[in-house]
PDB file of N, CA and C in Angstrom:
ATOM      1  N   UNK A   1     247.977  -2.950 -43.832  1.00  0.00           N
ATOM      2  CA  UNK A   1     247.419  -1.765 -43.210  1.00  0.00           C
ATOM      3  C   UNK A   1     245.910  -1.769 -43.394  1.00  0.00           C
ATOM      4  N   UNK A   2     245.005  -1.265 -42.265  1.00  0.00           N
ATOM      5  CA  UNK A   2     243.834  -1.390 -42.362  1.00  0.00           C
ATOM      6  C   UNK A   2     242.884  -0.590 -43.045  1.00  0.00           C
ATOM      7  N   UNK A   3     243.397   0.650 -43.483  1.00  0.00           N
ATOM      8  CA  UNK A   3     243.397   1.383 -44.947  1.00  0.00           C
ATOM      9  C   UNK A   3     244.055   1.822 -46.425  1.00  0.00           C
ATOM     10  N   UNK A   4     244.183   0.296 -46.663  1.00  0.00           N
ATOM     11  CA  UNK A   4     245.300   0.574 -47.807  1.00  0.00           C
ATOM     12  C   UNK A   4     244.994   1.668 -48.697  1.00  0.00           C
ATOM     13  N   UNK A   5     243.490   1.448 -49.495  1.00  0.00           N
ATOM     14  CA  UNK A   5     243.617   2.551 -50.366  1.00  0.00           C
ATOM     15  C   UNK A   5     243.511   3.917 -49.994  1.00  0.00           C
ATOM     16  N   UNK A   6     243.421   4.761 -48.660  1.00  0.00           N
ATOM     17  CA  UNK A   6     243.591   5.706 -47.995  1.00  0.00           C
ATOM     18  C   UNK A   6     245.249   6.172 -47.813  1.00  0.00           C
ATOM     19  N   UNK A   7     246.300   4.952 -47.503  1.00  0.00           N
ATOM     20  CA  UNK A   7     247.327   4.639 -47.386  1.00  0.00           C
ATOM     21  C   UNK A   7     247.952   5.333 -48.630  1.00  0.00           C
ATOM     22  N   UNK A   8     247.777   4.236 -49.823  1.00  0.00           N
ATOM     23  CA  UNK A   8     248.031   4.889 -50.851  1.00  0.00           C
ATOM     24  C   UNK A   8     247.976   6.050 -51.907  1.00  0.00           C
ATOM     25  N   UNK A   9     247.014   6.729 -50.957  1.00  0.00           N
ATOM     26  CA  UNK A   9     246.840   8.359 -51.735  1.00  0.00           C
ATOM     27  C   UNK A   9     247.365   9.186 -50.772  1.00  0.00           C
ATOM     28  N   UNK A  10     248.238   8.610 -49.679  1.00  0.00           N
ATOM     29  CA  UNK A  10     248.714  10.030 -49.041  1.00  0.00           C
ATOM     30  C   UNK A  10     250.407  10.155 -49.224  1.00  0.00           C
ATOM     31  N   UNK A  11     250.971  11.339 -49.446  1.00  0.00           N
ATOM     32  CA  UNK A  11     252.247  11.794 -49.608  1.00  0.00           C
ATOM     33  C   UNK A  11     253.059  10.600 -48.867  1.00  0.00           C
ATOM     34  N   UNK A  12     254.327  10.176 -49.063  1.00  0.00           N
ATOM     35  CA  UNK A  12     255.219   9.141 -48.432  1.00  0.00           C
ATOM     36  C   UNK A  12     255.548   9.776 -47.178  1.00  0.00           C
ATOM     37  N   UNK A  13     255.611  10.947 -46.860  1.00  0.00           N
ATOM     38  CA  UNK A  13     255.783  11.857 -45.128  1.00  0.00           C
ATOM     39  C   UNK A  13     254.491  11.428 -44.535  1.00  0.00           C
ATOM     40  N   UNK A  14     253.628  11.372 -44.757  1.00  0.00           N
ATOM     41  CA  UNK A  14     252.274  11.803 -44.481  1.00  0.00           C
ATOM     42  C   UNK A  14     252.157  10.083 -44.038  1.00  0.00           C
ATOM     43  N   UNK A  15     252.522   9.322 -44.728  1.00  0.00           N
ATOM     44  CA  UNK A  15     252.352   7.425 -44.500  1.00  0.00           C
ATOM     45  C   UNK A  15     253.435   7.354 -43.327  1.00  0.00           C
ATOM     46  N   UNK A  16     254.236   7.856 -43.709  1.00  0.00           N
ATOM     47  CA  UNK A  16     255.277   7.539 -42.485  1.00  0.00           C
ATOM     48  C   UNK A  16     254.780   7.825 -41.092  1.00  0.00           C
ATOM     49  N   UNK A  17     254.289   8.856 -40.941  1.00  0.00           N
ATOM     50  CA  UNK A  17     254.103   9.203 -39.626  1.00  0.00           C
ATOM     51  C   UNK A  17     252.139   8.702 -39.512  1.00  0.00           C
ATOM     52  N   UNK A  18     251.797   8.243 -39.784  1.00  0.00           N
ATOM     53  CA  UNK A  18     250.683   7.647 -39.334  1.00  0.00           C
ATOM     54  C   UNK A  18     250.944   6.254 -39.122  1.00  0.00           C
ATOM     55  N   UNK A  19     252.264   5.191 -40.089  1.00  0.00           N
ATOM     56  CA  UNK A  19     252.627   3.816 -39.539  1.00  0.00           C
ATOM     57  C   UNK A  19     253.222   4.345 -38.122  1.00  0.00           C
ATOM     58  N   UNK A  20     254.234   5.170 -37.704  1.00  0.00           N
ATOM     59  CA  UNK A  20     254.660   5.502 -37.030  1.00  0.00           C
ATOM     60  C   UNK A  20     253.768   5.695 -35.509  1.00  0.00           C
ATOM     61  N   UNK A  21     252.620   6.085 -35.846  1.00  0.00           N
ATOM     62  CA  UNK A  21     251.816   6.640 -34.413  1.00  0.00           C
ATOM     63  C   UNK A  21     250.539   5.772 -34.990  1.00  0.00           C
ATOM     64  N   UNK A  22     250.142   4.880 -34.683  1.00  0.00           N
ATOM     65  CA  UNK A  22     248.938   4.301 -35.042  1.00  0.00           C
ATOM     66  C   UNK A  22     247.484   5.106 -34.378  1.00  0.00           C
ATOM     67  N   UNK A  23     247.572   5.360 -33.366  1.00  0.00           N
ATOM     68  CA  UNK A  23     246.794   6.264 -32.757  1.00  0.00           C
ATOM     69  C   UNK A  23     246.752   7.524 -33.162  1.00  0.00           C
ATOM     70  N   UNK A  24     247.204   8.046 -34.365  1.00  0.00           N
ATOM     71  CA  UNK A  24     246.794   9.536 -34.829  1.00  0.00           C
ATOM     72  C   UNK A  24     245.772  10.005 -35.425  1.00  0.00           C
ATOM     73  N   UNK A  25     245.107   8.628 -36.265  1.00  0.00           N
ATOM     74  CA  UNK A  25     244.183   9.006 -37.229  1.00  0.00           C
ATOM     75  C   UNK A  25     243.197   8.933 -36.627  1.00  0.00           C
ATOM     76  N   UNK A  26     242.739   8.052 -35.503  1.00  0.00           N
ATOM     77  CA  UNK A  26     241.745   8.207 -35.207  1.00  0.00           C
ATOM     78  C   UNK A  26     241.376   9.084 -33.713  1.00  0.00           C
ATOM     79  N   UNK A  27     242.672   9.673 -33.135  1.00  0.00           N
ATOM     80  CA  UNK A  27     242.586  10.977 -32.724  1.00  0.00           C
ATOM     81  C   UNK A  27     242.341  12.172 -33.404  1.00  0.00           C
ATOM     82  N   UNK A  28     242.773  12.274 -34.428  1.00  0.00           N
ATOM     83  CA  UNK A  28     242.481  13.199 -35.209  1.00  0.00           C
ATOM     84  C   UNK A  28     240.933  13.834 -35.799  1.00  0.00           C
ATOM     85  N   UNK A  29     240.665  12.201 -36.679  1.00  0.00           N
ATOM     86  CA  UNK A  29     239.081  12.072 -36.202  1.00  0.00           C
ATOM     87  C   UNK A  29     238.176  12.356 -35.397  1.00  0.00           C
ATOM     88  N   UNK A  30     238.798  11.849 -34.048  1.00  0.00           N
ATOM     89  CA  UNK A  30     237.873  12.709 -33.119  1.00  0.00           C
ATOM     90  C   UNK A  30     237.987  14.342 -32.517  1.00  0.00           C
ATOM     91  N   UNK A  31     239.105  14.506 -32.825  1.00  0.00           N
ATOM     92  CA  UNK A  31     239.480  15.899 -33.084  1.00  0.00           C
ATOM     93  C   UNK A  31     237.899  17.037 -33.628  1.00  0.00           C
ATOM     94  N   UNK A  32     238.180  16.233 -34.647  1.00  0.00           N
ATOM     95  CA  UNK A  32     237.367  16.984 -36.100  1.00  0.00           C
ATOM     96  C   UNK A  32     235.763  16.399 -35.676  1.00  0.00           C
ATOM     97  N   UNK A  33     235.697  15.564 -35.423  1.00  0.00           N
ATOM     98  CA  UNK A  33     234.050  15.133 -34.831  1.00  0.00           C
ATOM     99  C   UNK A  33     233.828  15.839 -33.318  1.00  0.00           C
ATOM    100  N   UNK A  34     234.428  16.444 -32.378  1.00  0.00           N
ATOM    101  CA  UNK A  34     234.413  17.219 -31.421  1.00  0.00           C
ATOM    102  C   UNK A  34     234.132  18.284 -31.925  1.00  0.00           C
ATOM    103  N   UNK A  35     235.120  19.173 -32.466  1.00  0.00           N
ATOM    104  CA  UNK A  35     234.590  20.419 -32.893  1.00  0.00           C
ATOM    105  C   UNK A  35     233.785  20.652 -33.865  1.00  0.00           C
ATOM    106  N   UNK A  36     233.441  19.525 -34.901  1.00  0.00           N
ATOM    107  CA  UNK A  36     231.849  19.554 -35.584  1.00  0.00           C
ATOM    108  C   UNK A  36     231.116  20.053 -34.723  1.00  0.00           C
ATOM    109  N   UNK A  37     231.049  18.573 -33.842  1.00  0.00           N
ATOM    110  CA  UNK A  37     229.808  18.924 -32.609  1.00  0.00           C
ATOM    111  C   UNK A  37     229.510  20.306 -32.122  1.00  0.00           C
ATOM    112  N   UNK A  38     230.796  20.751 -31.660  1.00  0.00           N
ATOM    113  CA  UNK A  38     230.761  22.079 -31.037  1.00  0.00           C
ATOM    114  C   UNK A  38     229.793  22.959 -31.893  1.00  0.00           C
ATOM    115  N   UNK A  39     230.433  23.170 -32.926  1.00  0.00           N
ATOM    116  CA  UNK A  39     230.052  24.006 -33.664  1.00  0.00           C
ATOM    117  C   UNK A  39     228.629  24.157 -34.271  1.00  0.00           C
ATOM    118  N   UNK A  40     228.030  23.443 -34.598  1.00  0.00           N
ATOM    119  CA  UNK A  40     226.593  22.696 -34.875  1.00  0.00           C
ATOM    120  C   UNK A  40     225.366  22.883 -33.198  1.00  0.00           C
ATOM    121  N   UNK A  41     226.109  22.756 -32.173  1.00  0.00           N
ATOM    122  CA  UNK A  41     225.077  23.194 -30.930  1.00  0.00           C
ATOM    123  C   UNK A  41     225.649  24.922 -30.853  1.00  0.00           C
ATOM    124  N   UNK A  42     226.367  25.294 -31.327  1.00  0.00           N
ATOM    125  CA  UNK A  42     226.555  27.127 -31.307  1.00  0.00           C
ATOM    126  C   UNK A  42     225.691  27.480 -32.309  1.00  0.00           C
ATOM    127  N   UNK A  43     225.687  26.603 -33.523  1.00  0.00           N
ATOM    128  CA  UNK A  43     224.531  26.954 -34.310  1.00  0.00           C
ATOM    129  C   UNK A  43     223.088  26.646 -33.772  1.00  0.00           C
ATOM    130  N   UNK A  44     223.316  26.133 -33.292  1.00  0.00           N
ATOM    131  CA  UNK A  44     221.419  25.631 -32.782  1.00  0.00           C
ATOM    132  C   UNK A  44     221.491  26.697 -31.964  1.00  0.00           C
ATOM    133  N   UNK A  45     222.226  26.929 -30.968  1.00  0.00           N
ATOM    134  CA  UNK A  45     221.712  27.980 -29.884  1.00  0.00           C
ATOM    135  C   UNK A  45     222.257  29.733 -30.498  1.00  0.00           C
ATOM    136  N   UNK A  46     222.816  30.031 -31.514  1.00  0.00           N
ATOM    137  CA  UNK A  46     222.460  31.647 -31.654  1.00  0.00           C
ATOM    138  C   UNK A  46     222.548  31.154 -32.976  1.00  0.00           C
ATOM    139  N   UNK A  47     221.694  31.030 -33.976  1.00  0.00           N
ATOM    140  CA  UNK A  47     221.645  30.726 -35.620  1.00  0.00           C
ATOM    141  C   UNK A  47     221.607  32.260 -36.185  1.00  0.00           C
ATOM    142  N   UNK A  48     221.389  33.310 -35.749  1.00  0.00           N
ATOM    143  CA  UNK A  48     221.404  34.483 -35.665  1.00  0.00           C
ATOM    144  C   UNK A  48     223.113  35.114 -36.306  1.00  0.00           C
ATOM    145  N   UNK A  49     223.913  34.474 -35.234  1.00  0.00           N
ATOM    146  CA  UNK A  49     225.474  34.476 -35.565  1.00  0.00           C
ATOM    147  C   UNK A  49     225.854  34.154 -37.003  1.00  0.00           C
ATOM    148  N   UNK A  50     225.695  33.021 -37.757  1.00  0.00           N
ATOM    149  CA  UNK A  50     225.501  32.573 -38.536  1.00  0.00           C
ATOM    150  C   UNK A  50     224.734  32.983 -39.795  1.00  0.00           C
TER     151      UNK A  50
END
């Protein structure tokens, strides 16, 4: 696996279903790097909110 020691610190459910869907983690990733983004240009444009 191309992150073993990542591999090995997650719950045995949690390994299963990421061998299972190889494409999750790094959907997920971009998940979470999308709505960074988002969130970071809402801050630039009303920092006020914040």
């Amino acid at each position: 696996m191309r992150h073993a020691f990542a591999a090995r610190s997650l719950c045995p459910r949690a390994r299963q279903v990421l061998e299972a869907h190889p494409m999750l983690e790094p959907l997920l990733g971009l998940f979470v790097a999308i709505a960074l983004g988002i969130y970071l240009v809402v801050t630039l444009l009303r920092p006020e909110r914040f």
